[in-house]
Protein backbone atom coordinates (compact mmCIF):
# COMPACT_ATOMS: atom_id res chain seq x y z
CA UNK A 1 -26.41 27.13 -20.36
CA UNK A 2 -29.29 24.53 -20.01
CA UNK A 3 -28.91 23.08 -15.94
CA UNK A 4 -28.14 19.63 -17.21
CA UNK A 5 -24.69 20.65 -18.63
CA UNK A 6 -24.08 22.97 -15.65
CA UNK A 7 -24.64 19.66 -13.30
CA UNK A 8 -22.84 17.92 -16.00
CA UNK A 9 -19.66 19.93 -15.69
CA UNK A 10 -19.54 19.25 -12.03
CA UNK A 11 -19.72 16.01 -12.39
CA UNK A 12 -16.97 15.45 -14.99
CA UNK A 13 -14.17 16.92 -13.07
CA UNK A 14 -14.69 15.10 -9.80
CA UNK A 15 -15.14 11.89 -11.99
CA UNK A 16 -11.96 12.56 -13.36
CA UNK A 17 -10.19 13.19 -9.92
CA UNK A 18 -11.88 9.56 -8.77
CA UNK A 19 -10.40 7.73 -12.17
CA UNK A 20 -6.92 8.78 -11.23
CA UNK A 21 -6.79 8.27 -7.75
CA UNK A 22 -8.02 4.83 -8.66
CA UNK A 23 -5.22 4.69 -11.46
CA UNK A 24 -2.86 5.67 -9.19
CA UNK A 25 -3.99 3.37 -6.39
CA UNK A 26 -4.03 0.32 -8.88
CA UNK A 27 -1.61 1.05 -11.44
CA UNK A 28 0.96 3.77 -10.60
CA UNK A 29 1.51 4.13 -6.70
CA UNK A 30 4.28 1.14 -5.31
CA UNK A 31 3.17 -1.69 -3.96
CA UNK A 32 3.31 -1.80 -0.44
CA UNK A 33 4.11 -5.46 -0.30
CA UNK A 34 7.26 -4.95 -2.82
CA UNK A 35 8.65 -1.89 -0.97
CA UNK A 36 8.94 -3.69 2.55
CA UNK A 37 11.49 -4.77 4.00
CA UNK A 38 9.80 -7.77 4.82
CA UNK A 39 8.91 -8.68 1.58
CA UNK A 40 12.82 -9.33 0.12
CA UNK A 41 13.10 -11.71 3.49
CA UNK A 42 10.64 -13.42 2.54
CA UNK A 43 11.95 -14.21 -1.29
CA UNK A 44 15.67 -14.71 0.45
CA UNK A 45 13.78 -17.44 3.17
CA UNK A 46 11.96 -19.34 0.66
CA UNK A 47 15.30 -19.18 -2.02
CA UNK A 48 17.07 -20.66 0.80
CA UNK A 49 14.90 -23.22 1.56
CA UNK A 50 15.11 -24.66 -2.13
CA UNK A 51 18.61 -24.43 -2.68
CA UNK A 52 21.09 -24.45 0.54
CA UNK A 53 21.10 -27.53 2.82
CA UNK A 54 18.82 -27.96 5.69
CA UNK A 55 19.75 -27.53 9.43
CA UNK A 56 17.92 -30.44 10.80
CA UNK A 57 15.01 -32.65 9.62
CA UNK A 58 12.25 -30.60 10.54
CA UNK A 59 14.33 -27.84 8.94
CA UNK A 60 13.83 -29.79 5.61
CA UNK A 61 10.22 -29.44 5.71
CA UNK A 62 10.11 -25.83 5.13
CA UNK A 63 11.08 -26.31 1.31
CA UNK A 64 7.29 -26.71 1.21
CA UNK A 65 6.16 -23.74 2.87
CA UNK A 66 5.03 -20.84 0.93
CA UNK A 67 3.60 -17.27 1.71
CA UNK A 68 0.66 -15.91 0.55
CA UNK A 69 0.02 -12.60 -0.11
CA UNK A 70 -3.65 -11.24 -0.74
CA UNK A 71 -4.51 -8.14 -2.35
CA UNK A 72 -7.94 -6.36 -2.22
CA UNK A 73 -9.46 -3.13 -3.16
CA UNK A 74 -9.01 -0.60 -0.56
CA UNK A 75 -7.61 -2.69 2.06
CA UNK A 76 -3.87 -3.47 3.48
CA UNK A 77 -2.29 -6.62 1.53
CA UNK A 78 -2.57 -9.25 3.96
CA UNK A 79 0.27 -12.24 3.91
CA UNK A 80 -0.84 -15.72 4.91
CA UNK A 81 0.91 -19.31 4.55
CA UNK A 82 0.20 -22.07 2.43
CA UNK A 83 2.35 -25.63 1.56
CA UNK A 84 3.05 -26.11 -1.85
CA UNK A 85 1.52 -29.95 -2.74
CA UNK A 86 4.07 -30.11 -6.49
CA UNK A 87 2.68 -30.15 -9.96
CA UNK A 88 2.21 -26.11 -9.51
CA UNK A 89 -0.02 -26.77 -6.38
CA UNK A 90 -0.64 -24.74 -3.57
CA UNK A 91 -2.61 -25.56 -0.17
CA UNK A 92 -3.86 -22.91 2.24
CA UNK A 93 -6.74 -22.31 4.23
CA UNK A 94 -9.67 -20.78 2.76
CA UNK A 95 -9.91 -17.84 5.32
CA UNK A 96 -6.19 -17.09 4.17
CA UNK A 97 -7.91 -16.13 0.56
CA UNK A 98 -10.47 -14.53 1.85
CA UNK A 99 -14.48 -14.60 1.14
CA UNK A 100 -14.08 -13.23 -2.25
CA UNK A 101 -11.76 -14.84 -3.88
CA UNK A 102 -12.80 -13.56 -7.39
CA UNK A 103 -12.22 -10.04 -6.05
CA UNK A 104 -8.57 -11.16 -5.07
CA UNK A 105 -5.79 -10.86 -6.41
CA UNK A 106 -3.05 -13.38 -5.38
CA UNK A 107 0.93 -13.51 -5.43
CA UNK A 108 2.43 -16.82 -4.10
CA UNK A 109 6.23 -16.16 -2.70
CA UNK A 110 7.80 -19.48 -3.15
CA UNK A 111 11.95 -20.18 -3.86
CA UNK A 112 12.49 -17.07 -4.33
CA UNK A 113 9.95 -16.18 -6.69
CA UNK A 114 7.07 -13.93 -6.67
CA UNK A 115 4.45 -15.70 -8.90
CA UNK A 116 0.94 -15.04 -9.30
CA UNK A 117 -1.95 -17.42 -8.54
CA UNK A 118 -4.96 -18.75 -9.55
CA UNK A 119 -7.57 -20.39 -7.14
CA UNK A 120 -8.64 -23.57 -8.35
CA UNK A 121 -10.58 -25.03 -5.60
CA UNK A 122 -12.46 -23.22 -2.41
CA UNK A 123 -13.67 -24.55 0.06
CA UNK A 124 -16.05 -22.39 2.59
CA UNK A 125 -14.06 -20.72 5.74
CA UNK A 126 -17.21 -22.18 7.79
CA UNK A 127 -16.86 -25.32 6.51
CA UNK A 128 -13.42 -27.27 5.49
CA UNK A 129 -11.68 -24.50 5.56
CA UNK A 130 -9.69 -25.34 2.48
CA UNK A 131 -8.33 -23.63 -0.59
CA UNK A 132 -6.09 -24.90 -3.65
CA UNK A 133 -3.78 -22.20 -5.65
CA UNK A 134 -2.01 -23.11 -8.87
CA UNK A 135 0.93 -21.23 -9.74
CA UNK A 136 2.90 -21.31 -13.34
CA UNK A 137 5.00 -24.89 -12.49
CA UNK A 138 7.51 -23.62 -15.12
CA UNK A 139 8.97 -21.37 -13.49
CA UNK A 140 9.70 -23.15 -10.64
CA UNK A 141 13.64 -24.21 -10.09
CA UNK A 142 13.84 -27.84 -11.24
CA UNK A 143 14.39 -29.67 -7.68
CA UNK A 144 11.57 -27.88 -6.63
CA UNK A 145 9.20 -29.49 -9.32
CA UNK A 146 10.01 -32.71 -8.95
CA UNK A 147 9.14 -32.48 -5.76
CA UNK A 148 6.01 -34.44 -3.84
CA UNK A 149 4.47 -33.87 -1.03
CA UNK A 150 2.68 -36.87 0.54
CA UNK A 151 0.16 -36.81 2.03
CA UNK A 152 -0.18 -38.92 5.70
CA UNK A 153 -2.84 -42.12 5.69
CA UNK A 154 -4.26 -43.36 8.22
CA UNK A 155 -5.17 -42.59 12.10
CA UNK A 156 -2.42 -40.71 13.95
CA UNK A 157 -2.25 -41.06 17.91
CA UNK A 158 -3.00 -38.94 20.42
CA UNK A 159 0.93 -37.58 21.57
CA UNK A 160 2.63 -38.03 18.06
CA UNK A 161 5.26 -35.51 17.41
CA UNK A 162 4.41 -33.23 14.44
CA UNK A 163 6.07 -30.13 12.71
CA UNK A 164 4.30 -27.05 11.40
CA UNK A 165 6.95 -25.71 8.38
CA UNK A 166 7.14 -22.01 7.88
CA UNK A 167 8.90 -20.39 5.56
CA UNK A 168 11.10 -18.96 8.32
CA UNK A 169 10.66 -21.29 10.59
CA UNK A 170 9.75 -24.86 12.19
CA UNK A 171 8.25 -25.74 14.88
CA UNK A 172 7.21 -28.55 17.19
CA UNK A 173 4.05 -29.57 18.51
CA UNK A 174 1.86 -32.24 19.81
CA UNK A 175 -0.95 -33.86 18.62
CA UNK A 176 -3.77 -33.56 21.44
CA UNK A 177 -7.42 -34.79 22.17
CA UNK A 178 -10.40 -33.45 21.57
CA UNK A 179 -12.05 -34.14 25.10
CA UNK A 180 -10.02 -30.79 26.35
CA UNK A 181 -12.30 -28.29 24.05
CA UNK A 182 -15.74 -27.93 25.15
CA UNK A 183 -18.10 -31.34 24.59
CA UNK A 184 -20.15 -29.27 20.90
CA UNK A 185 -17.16 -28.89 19.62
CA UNK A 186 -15.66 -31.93 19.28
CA UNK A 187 -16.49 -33.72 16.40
CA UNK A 188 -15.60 -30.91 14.16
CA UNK A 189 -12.28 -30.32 15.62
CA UNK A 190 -10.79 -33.23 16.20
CA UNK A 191 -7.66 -32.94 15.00
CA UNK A 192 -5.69 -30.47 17.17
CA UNK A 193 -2.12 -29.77 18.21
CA UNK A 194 -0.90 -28.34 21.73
CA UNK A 195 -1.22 -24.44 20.48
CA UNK A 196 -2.25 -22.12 17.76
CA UNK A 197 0.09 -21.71 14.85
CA UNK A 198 0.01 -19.26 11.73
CA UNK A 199 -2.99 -19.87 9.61
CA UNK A 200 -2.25 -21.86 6.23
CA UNK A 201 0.94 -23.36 7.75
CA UNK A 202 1.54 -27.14 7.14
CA UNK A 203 1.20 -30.11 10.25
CA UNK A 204 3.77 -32.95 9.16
CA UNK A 205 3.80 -35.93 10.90
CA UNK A 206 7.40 -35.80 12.60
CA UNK A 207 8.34 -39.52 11.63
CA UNK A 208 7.09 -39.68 8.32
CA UNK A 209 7.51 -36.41 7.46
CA UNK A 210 4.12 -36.52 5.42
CA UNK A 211 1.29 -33.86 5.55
CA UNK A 212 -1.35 -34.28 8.14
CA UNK A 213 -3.24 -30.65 7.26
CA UNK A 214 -3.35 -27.09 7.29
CA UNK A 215 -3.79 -24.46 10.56
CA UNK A 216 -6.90 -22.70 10.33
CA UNK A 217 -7.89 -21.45 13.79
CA UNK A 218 -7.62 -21.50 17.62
CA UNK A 219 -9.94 -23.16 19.21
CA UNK A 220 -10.36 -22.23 23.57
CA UNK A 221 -8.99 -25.20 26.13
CA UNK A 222 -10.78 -25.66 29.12
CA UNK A 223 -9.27 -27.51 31.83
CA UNK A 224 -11.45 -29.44 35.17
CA UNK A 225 -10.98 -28.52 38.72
CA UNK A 226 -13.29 -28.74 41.90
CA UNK A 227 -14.93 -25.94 43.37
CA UNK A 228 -16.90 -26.72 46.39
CA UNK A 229 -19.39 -29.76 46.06
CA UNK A 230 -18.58 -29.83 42.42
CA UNK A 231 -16.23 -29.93 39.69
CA UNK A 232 -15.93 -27.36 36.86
CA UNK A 233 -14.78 -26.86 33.36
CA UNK A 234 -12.81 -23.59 33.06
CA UNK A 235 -11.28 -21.52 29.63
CA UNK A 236 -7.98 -22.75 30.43
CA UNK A 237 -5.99 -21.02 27.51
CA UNK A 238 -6.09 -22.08 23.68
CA UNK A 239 -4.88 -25.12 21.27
CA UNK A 240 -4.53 -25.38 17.18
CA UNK A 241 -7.14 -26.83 14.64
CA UNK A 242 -6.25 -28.03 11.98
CA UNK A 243 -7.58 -29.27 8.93
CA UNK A 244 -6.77 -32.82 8.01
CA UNK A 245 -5.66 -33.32 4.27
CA UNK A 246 -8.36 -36.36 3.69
CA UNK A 247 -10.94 -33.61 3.76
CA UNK A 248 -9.87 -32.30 0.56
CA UNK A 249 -9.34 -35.71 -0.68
CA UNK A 250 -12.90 -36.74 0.64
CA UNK A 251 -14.04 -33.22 -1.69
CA UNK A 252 -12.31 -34.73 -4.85
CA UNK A 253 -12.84 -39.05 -3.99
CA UNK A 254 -13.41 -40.69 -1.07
CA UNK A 255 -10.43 -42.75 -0.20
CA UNK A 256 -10.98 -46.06 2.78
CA UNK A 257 -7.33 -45.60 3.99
CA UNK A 258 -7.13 -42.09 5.18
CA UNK A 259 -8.34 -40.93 7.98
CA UNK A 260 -12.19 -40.76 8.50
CA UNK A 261 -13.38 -37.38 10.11
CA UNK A 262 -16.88 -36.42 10.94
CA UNK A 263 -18.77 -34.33 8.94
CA UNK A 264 -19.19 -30.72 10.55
CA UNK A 265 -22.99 -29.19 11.55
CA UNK A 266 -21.62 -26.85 14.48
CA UNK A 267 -21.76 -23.13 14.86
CA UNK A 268 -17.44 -22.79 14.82
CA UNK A 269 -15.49 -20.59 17.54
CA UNK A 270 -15.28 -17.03 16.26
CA UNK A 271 -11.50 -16.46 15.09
CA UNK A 272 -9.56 -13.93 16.22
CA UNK A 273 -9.17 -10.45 14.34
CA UNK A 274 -5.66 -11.51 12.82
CA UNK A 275 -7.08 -15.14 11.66
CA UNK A 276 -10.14 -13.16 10.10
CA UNK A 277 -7.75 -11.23 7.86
C-alpha cells in the first residue's frame, strides 16, 4: 500500500473521533445551562416578575430585568444581566456578550421564557460598553409587550436614590461623585453609584423610576488622609460605573435634553476576572 493511504488511514479514524466529540459537544450532550438547578429559578424569577404583584416599588422594576446567558465553543456558559427596553429589545453591557459576538450564541431568559437572541448593536467593551439584543417580541406574554421602558433625561444629582433591578433582586444605591476615583479617570466615569453591582443590571432613578444605564465595571475609591507634612490619596475600597443610557442614544442621534457625558480617551481600570467573563 502506497504511504499516502497508509498516512491516510490514520488520519481518517482520529478525524472521525474529533467530528463526534464535536457532535456530541454541540448537538447531543445536555446543556449545562438547562440541567441546573439554577437555570429553572431563573425562568420561575423572571415568570414571577411578569405576572404576580410586586412587593414594593423598587420590586416593580425587576419586570425589566433579564438574564443573559452566553454560549461559546469550548468554554463554560456564562450568565450575565441585561434590561429589556420593549418592542423585543434588550440592553446589556457589551463585555456581558463578549468580544466575539458572531461566535456567540445567545439565549435571553425573560418571563419565563428561554428565547434566543440576536445582537443588533455593539458597542466596544473599551469604549461605551454597550450592547442591544432583539428577541422574537411575539412570544412575549402580552403585558409584557406593551410595556416601555423610559429612559431618564436630564442631569441627575449627586445623592439621588437609584435602584439596580435584578431578576432576583433589587437593590439600593446612591448616586456618587466622580472626585473620589483617581483625578484620569474622571471624565470617563462619571456616572457612578456607592458600590459595584452585577454587570448588565439596570440603574433606575428611584423617583421616576426611569433608566439611568447599565453596570459595567468597578472602578477603585480612594479616600484623603494626612500623613506627616502631607496629605495622601489612598485605594480606599471600590464604587459602580455605569453606563448612562444617552450614550447609546448619542450612537443612534444626538438628543440636547439628555444628559451630556464626555467623550472617553483613557486607558480604563482592568475589570475583575468575573466582569471579564
Amino acid at each position: 500500500m502506497p504511504k499516502s493511504f497508509q498516512t491516510l488511514a490514520y488520519v481518517l479514524p482520529v478525524l472521525a473521533v474529533l467530528a463526534f466529540l464535536l457532535s456530541w459537544k454541540f448537538f447531543i450532550s445536555p446543556d449545562p445551562v438547562e440541567t441546573s438547578p439554577d437555570y429553572h429559578a431563573r425562568l420561575s424569577t423572571t415568570a414571577a416578575n411578569v405576572f404576580a404583584p410586586a412587593e414594593s416599588p423598587e420590586d416593580a422594576l425587576r419586570i425589566y430585568a433579564v438574564n443573559i446567558v452566553r454560549r461559546v465553543p469550548f468554554r463554560d456558559p456564562f450568565v450575565g444581566y441585561g434590561i429589556y427596553l420593549g418592542q423585543g429589545t434588550v440592553l446589556t453591557a457589551a463585555h456581558v456578550i463578549g468580544r466575539w459576538p458572531s461566535y456567540t450564541r445567545l439565549r435571553v431568559i425573560i418571563a419565563g421564557q428561554d428565547l434566543p437572541g440576536k445582537v443588533i448593536k455593539y458597542m466596544s467593551p473599551d469604549d461605551t460598553d454597550l450592547a442591544l439584543i432583539s428577541v422574537d417580541a411575539e412570544r412575549l406574554p402580552i403585558s409584557l409587550r406593551l410595556r416601555r421602558n423610559p429612559f431618564c433625561k436630564g442631569p441627575t444629582p449627586i445623592g439621588a436614590s437609584v435602584v439596580v433591578a435584578y431578576p432576583e433582586k433589587s437593590v439600593r444605591s446612591q448616586i456618587i461623585s466622580p472626585l473620589l476615583v483617581a483625578p484620569q479617570f474622571r471624565s470617563k466615569f462619571n456616572t457612578l453609584i456607592t458600590e459595584p453591582q452585577g454587570s448588565g443590571s439596570g440603574v433606575f432613578r428611584a423617583d421616576r423610576k426611569c433608566l439611568l444605564g447599565i453596570m459595567s465595571r468597578r472602578v477603585t475609591k480612594y479616600a484623603s488622609k494626612n500623613e506627616g507634612p502631607f496629605r495622601v490619596a489612598r485605594p480606599n475600597g471600590s464604587v459602580g460605573y455605569f453606563v448612562p443610557v444617552s450614550a447609546l442614544a448619542k450612537s443612534q442621534s444626538s438628543s440636547p435634553d439628555q444628559d451630556e457625558h464626555p467623550s472617553p480617551g483613557l486607558v480604563l481600570p482592568k475589570r475583575t476576572r468575573s466582569e471579564q467573563n
